[in-house]
PDB file of N, CA and C in Angstrom:
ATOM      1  N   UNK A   1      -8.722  20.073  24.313  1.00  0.00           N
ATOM      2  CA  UNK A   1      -9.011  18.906  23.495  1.00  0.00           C
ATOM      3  C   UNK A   1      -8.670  19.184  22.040  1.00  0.00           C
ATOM      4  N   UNK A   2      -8.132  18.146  21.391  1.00  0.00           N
ATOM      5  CA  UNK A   2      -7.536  18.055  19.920  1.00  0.00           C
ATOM      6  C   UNK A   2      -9.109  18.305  18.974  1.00  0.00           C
ATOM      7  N   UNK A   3      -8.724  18.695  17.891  1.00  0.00           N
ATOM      8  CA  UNK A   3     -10.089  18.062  17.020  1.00  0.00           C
ATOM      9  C   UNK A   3     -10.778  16.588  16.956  1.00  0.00           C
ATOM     10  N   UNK A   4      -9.275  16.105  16.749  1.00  0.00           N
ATOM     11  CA  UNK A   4      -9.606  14.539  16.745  1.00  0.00           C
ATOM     12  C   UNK A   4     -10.351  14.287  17.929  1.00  0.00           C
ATOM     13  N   UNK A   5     -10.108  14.453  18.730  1.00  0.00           N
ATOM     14  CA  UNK A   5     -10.880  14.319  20.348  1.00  0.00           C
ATOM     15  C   UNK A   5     -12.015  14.503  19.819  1.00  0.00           C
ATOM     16  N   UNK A   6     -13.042  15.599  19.170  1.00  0.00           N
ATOM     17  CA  UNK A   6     -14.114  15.851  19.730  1.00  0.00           C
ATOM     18  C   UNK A   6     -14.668  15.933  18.494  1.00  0.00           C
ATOM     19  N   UNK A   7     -14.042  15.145  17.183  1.00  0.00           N
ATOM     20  CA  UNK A   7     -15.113  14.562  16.035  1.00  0.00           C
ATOM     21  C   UNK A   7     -16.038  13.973  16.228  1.00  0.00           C
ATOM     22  N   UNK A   8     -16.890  13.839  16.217  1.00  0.00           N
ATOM     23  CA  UNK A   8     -17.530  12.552  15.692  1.00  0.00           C
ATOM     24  C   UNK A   8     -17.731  11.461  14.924  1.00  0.00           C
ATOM     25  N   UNK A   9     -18.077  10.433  15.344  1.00  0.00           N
ATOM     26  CA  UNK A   9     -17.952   9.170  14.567  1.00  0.00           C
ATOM     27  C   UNK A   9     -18.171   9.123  13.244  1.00  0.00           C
ATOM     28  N   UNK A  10     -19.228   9.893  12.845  1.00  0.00           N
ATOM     29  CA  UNK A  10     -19.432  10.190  11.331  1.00  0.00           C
ATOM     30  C   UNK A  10     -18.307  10.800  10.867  1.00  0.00           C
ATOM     31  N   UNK A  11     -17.827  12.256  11.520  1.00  0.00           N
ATOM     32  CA  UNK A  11     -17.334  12.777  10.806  1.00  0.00           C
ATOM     33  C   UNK A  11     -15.750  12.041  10.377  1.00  0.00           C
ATOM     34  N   UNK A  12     -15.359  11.320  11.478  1.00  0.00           N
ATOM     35  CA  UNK A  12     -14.529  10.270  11.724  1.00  0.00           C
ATOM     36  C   UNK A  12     -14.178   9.231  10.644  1.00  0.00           C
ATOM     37  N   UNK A  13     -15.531   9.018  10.267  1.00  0.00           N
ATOM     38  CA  UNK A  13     -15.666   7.404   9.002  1.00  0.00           C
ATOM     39  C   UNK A  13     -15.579   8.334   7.649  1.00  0.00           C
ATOM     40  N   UNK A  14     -16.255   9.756   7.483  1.00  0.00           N
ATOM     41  CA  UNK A  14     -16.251  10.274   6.381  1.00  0.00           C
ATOM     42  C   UNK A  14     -14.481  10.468   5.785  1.00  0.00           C
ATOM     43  N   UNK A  15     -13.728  10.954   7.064  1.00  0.00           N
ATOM     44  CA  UNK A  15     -12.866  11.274   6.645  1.00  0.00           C
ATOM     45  C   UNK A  15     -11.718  10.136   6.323  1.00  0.00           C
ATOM     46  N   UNK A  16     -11.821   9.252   7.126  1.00  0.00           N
ATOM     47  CA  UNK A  16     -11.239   7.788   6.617  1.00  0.00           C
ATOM     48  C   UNK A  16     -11.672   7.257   5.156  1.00  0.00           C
ATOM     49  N   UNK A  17     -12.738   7.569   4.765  1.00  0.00           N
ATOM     50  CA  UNK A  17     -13.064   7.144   3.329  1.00  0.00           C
ATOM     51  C   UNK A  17     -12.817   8.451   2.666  1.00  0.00           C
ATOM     52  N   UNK A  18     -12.759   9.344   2.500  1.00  0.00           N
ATOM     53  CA  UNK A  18     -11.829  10.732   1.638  1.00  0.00           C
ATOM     54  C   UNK A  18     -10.435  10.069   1.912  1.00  0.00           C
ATOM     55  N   UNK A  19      -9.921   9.724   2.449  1.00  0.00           N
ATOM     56  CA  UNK A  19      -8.580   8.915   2.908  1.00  0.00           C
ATOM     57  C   UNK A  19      -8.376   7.770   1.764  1.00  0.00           C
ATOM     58  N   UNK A  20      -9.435   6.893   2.031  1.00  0.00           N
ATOM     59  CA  UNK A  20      -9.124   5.583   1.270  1.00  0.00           C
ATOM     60  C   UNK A  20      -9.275   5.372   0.283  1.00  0.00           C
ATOM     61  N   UNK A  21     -10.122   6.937  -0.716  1.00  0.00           N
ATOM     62  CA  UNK A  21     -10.375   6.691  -2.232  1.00  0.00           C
ATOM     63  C   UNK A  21      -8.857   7.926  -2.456  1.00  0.00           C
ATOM     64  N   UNK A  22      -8.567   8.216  -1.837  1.00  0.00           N
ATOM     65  CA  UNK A  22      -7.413   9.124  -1.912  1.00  0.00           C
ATOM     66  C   UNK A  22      -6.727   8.130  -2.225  1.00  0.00           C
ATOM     67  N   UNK A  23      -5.989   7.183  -1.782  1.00  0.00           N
ATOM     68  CA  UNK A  23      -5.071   6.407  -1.940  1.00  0.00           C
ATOM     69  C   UNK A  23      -5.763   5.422  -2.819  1.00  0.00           C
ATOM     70  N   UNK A  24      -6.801   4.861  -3.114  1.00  0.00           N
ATOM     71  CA  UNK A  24      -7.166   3.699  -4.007  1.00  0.00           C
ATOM     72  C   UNK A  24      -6.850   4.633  -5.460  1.00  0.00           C
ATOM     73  N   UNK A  25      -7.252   5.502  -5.411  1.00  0.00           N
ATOM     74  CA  UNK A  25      -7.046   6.614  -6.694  1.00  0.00           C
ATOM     75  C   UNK A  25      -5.339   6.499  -7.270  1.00  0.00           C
ATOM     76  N   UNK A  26      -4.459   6.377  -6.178  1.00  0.00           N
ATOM     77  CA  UNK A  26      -2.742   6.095  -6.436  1.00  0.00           C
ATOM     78  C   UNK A  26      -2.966   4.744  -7.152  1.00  0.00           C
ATOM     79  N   UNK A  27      -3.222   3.363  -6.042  1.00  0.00           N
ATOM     80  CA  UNK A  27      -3.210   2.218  -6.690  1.00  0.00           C
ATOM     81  C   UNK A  27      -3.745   1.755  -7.857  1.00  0.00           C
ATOM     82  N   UNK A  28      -5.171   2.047  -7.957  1.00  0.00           N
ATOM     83  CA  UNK A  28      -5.571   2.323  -9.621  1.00  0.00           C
ATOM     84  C   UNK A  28      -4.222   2.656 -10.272  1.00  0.00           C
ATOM     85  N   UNK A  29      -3.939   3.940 -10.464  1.00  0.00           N
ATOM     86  CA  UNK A  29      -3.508   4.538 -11.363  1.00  0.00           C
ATOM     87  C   UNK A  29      -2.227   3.495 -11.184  1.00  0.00           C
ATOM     88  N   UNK A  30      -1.387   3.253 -10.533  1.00  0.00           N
ATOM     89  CA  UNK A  30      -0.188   2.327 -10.418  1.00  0.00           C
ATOM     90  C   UNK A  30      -0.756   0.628 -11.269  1.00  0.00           C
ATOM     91  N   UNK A  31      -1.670   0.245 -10.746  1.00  0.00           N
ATOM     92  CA  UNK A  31      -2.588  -1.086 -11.848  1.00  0.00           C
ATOM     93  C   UNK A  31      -2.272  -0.349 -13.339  1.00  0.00           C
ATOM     94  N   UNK A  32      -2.803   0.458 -13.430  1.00  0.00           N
ATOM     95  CA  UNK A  32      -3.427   0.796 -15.248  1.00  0.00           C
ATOM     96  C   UNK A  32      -2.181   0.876 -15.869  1.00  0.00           C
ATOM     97  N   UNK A  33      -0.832   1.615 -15.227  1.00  0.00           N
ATOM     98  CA  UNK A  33       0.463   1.955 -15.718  1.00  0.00           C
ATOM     99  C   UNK A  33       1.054   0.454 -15.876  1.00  0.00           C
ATOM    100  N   UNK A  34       0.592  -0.400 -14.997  1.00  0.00           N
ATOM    101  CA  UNK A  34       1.849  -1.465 -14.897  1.00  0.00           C
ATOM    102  C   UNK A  34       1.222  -3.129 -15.566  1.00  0.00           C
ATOM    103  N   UNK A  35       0.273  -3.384 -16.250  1.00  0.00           N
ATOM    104  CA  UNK A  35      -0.020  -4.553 -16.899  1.00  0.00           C
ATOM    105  C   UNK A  35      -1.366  -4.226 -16.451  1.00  0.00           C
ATOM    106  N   UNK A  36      -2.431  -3.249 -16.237  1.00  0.00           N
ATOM    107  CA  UNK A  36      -3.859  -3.152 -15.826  1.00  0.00           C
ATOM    108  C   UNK A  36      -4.619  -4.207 -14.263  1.00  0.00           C
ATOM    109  N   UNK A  37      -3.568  -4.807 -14.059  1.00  0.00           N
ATOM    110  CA  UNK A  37      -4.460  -5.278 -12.639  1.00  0.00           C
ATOM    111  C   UNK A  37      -2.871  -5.039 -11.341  1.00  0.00           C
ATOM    112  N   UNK A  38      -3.221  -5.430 -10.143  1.00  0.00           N
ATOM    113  CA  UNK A  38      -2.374  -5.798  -9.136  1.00  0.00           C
ATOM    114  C   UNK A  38      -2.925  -6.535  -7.728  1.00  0.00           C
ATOM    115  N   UNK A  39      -2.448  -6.670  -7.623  1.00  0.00           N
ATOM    116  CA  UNK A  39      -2.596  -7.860  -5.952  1.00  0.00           C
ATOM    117  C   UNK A  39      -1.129  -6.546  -5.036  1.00  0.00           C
ATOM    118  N   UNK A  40      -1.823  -7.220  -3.887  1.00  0.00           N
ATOM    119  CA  UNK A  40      -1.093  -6.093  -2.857  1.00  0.00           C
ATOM    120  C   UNK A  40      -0.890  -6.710  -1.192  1.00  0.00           C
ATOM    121  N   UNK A  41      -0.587  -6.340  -0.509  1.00  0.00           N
ATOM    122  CA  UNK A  41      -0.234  -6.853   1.435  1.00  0.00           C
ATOM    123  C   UNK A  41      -0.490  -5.397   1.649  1.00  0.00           C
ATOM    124  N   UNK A  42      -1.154  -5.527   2.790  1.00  0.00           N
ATOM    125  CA  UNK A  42      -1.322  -4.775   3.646  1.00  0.00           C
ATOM    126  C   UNK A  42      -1.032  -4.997   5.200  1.00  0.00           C
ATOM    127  N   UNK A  43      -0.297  -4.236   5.487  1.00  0.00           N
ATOM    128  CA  UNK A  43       0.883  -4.340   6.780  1.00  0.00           C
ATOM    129  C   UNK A  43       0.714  -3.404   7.687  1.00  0.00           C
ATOM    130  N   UNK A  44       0.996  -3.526   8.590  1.00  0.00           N
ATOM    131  CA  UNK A  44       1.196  -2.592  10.236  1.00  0.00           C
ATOM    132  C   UNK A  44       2.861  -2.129   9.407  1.00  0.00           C
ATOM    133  N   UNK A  45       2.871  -0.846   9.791  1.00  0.00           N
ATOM    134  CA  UNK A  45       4.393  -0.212   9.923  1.00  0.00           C
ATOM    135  C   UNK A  45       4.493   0.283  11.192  1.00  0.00           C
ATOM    136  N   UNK A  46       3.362   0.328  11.854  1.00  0.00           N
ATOM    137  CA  UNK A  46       3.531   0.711  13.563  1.00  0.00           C
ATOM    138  C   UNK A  46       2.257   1.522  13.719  1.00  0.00           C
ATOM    139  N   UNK A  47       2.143   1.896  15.154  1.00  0.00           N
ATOM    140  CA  UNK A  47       1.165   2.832  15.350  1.00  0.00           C
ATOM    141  C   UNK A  47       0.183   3.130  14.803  1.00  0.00           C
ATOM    142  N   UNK A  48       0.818   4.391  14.106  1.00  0.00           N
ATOM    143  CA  UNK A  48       0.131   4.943  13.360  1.00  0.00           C
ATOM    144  C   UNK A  48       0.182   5.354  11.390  1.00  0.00           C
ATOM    145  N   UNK A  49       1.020   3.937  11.208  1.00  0.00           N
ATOM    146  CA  UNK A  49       0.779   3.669   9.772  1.00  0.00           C
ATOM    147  C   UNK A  49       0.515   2.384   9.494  1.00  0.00           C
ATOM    148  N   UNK A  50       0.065   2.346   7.907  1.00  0.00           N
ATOM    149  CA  UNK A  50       0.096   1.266   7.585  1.00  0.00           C
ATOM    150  C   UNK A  50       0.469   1.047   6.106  1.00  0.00           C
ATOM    151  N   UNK A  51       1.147   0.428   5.807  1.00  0.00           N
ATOM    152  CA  UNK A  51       1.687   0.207   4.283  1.00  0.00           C
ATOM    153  C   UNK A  51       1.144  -0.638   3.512  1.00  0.00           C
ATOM    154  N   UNK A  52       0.848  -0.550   2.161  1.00  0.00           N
ATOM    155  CA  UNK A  52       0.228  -1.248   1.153  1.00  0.00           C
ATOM    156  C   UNK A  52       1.078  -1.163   0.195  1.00  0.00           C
ATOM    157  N   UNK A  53       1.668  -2.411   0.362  1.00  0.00           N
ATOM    158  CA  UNK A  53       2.936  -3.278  -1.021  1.00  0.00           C
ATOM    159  C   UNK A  53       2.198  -3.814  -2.003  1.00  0.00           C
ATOM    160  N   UNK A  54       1.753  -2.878  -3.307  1.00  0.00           N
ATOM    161  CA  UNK A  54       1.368  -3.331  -4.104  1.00  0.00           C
ATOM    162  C   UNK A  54       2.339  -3.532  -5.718  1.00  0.00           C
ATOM    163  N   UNK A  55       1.751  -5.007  -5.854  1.00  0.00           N
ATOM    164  CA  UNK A  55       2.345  -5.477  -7.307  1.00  0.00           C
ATOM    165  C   UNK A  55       1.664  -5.591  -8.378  1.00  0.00           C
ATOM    166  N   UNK A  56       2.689  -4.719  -9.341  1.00  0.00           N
ATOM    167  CA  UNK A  56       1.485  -4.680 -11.053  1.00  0.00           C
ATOM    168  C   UNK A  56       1.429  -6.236 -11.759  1.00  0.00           C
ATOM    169  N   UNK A  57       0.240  -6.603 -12.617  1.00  0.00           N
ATOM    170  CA  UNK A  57       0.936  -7.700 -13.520  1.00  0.00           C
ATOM    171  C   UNK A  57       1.915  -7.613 -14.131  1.00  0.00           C
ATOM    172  N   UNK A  58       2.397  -6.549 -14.034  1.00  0.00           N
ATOM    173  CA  UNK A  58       4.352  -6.579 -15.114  1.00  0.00           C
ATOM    174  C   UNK A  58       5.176  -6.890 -13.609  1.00  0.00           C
ATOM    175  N   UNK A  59       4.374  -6.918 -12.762  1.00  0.00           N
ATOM    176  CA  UNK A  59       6.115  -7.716 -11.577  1.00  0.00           C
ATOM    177  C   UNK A  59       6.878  -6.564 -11.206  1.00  0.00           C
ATOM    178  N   UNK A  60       6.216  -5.109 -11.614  1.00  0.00           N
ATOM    179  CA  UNK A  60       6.482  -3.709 -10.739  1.00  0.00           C
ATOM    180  C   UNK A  60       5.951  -3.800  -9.494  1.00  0.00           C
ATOM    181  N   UNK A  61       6.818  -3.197  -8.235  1.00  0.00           N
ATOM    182  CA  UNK A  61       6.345  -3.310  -7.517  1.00  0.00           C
ATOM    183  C   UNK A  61       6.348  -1.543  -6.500  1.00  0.00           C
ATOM    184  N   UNK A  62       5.525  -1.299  -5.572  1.00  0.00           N
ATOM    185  CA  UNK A  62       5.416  -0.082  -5.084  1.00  0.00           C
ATOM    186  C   UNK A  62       4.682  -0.074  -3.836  1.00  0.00           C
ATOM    187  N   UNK A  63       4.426   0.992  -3.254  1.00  0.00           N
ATOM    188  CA  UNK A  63       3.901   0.923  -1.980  1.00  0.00           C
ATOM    189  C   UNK A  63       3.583   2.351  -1.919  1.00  0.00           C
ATOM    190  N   UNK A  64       2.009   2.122  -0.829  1.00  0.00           N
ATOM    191  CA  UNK A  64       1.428   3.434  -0.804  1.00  0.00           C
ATOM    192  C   UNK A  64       1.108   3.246   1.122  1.00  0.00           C
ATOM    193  N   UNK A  65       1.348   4.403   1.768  1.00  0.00           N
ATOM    194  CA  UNK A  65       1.129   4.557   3.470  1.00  0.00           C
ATOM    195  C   UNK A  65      -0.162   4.901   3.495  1.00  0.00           C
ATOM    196  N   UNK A  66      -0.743   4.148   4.652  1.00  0.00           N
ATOM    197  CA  UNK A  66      -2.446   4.847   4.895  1.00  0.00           C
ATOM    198  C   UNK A  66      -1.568   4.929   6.426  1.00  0.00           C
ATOM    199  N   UNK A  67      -3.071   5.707   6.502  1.00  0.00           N
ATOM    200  CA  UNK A  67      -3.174   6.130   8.473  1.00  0.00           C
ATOM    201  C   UNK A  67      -3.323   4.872   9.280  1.00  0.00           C
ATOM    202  N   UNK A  68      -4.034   4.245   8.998  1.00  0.00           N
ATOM    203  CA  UNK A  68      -4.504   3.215   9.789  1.00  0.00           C
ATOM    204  C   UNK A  68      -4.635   1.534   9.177  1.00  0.00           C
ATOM    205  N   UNK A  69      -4.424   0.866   9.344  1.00  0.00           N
ATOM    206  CA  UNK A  69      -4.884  -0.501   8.683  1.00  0.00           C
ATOM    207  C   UNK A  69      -6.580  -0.331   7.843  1.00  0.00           C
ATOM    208  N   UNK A  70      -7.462  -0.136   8.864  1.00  0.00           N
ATOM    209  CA  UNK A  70      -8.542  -0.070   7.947  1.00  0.00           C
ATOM    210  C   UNK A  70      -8.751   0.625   6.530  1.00  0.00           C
ATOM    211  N   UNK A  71      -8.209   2.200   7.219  1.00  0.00           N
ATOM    212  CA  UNK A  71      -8.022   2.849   5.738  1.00  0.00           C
ATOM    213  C   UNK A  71      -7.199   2.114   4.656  1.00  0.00           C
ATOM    214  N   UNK A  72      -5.950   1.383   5.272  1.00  0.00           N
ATOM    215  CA  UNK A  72      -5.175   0.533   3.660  1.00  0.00           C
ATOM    216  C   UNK A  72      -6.010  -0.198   3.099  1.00  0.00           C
ATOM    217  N   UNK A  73      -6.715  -1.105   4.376  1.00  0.00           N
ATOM    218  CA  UNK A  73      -7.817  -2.372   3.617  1.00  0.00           C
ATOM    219  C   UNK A  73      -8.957  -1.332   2.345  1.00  0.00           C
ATOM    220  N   UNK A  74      -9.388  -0.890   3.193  1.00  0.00           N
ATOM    221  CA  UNK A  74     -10.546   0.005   2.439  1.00  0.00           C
ATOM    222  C   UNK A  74      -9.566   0.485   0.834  1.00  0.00           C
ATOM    223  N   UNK A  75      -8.758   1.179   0.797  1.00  0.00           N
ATOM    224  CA  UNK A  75      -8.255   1.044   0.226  1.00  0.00           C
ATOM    225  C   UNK A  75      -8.097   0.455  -1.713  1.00  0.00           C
ATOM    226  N   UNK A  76      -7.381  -0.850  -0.502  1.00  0.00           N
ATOM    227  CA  UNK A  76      -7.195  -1.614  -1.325  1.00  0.00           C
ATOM    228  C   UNK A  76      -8.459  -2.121  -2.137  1.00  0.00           C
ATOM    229  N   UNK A  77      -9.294  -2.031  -0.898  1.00  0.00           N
ATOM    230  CA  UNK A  77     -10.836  -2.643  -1.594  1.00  0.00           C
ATOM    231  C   UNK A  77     -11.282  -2.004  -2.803  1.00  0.00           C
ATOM    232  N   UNK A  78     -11.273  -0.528  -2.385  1.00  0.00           N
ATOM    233  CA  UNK A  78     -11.635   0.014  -3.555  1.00  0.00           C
ATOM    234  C   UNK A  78     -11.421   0.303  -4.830  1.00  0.00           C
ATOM    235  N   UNK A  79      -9.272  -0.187  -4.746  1.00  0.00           N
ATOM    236  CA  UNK A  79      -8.484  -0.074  -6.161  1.00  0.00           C
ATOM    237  C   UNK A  79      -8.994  -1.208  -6.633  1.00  0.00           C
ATOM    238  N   UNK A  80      -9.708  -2.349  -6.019  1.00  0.00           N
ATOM    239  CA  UNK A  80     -10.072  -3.629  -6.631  1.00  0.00           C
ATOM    240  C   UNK A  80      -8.979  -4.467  -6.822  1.00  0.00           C
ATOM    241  N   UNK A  81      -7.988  -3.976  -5.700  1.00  0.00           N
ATOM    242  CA  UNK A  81      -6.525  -5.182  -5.797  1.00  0.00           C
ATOM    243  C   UNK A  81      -6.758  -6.236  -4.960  1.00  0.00           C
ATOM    244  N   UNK A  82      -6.259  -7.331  -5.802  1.00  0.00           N
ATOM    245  CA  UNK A  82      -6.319  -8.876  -4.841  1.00  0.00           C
ATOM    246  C   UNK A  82      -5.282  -8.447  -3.498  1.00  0.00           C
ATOM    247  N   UNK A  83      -5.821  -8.622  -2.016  1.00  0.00           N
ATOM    248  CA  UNK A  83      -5.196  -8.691  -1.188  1.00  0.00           C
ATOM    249  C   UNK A  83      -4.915  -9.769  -0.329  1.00  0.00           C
ATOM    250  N   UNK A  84      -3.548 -10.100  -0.508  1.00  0.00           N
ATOM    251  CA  UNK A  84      -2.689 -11.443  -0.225  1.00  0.00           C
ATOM    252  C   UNK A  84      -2.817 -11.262   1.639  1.00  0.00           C
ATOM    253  N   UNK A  85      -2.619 -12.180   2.348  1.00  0.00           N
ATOM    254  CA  UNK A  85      -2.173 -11.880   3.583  1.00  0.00           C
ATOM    255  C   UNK A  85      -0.503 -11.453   3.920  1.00  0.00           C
ATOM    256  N   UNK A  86      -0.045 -12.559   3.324  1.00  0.00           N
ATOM    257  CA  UNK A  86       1.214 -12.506   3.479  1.00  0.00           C
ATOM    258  C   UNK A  86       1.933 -11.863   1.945  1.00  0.00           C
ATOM    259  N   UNK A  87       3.486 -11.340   2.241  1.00  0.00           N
ATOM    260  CA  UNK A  87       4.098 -10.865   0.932  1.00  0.00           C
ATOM    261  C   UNK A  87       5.067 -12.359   0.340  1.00  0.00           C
ATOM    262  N   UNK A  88       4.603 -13.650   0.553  1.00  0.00           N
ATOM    263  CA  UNK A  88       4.894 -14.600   0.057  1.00  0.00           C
ATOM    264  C   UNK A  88       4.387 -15.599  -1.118  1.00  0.00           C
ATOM    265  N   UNK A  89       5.409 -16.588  -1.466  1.00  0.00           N
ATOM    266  CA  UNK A  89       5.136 -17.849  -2.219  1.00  0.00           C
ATOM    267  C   UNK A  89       4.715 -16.949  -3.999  1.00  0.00           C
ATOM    268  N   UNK A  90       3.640 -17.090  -4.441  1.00  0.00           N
ATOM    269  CA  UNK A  90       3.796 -16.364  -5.998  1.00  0.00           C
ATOM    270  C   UNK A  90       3.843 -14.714  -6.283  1.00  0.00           C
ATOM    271  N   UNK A  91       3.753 -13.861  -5.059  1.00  0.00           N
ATOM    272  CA  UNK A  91       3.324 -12.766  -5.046  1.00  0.00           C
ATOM    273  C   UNK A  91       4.603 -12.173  -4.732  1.00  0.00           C
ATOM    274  N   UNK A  92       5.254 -12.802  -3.919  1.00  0.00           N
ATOM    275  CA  UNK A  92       7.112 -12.376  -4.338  1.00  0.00           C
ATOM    276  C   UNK A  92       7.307 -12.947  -5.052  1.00  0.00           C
ATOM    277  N   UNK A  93       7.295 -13.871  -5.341  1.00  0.00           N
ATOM    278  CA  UNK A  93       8.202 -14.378  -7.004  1.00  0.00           C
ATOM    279  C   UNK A  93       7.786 -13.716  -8.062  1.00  0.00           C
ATOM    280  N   UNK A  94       6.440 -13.122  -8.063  1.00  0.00           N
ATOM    281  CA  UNK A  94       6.481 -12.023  -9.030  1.00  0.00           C
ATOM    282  C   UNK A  94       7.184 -10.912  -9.345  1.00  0.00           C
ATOM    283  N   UNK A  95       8.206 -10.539  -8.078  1.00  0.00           N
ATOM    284  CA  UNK A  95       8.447  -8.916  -8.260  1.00  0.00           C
ATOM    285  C   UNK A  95       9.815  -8.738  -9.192  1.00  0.00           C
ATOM    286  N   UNK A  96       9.289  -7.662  -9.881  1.00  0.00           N
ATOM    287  CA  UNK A  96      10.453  -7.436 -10.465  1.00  0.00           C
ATOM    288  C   UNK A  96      11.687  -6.345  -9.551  1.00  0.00           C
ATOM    289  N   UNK A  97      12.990  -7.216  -9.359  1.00  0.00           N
ATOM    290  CA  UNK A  97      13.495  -6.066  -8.672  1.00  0.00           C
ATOM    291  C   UNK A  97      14.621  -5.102  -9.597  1.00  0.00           C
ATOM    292  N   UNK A  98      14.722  -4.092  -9.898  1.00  0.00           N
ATOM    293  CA  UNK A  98      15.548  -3.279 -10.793  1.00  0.00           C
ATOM    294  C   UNK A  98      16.928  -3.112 -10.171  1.00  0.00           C
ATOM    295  N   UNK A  99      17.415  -2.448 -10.762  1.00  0.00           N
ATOM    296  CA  UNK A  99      19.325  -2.156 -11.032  1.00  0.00           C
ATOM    297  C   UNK A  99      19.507  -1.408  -9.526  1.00  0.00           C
ATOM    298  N   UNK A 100      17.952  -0.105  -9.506  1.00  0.00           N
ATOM    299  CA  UNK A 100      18.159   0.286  -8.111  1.00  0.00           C
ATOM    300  C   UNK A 100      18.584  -0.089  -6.550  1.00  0.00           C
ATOM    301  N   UNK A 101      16.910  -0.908  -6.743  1.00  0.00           N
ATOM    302  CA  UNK A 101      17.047  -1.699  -5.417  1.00  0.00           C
ATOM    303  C   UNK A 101      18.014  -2.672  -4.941  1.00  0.00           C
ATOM    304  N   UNK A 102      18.596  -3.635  -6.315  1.00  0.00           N
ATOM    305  CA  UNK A 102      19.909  -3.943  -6.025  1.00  0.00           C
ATOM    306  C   UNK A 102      21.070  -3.690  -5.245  1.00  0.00           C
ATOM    307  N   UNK A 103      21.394  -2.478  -6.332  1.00  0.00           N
ATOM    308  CA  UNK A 103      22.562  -1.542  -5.368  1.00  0.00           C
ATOM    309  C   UNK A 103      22.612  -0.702  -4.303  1.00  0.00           C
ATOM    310  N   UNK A 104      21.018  -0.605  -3.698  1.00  0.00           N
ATOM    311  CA  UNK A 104      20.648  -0.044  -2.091  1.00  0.00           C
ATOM    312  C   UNK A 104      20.713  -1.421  -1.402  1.00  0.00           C
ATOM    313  N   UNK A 105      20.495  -2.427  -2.132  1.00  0.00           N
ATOM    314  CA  UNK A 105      20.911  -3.969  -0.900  1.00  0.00           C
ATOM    315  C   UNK A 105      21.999  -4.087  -0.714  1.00  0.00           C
ATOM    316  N   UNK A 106      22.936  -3.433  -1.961  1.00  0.00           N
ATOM    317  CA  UNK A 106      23.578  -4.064  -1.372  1.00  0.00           C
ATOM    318  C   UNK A 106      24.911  -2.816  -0.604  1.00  0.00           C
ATOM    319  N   UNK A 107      24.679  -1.962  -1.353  1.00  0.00           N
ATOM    320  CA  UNK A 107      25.315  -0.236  -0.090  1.00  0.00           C
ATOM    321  C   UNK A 107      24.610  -0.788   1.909  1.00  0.00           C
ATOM    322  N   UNK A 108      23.727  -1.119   1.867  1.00  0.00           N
ATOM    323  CA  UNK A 108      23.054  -1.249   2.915  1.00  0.00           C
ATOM    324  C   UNK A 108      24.111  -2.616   3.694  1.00  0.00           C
ATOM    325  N   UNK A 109      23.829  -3.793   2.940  1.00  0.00           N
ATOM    326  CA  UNK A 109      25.012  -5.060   3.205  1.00  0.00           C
ATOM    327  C   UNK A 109      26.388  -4.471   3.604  1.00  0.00           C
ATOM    328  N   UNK A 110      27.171  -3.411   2.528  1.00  0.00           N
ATOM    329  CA  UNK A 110      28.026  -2.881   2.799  1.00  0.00           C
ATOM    330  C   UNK A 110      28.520  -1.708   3.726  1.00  0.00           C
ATOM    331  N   UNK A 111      27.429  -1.721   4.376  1.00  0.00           N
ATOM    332  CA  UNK A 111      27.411  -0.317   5.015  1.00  0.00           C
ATOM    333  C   UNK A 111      27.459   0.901   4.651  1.00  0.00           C
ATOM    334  N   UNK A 112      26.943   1.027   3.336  1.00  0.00           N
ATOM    335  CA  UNK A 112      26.703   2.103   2.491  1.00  0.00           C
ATOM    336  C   UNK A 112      25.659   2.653   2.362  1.00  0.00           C
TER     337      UNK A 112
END
């Protein structure tokens, strides 16, 4: 049997929240750098991740992986970011996209 197998539920929830101030600790710090607040989506990437697309009030945008959906929510809860359901309507029209991401759309379009 794995560890995971034969945690316990406590020890289970403790470590999901060492998890989720782990990562709320990123998003903070990504808020304070980028206009002091952000709103964010929280998404399935499969299995066993989950992604949190968060946007600063300057229209920066970034993303942080949790283990699990709950841990992103938790998360997010705790950076105190507005969490959207969807990555639509004013919360994309906010994003700012740079010179980068551009030219990976469009190497990618091109087969580059």
């Amino acid at each position: 049997m794995s560890s995971a197998e034969t945690a316990t539920p406590a020890a289970t929830d403790a470590r999901a929240e060492r998890r989720a101030k782990r990562i709320a600790k990123h998003l903070t710090s990504f808020a304070a750098q980028h206009g002091g607040s952000a709103e964010g989506v929280v998404e399935y990437v499969g299995r066993t991740a989950t992604r949190i697309v968060v946007v600063g009030a300057d229209g920066t945008w970034g993303d942080q992986v949790a283990p699990t959906y709950a841990v992103g929510l938790r998360a997010a809860e705790l950076a105190g970011l507005t969490v959207h359901d969807t990555f639509e309507g004013e919360l994309g029209l906010r994003v700012k996209t740079g010179s980068y991401e551009w030219k990976r759309m469009a190497g990618i379009q091109l087969g580059g």
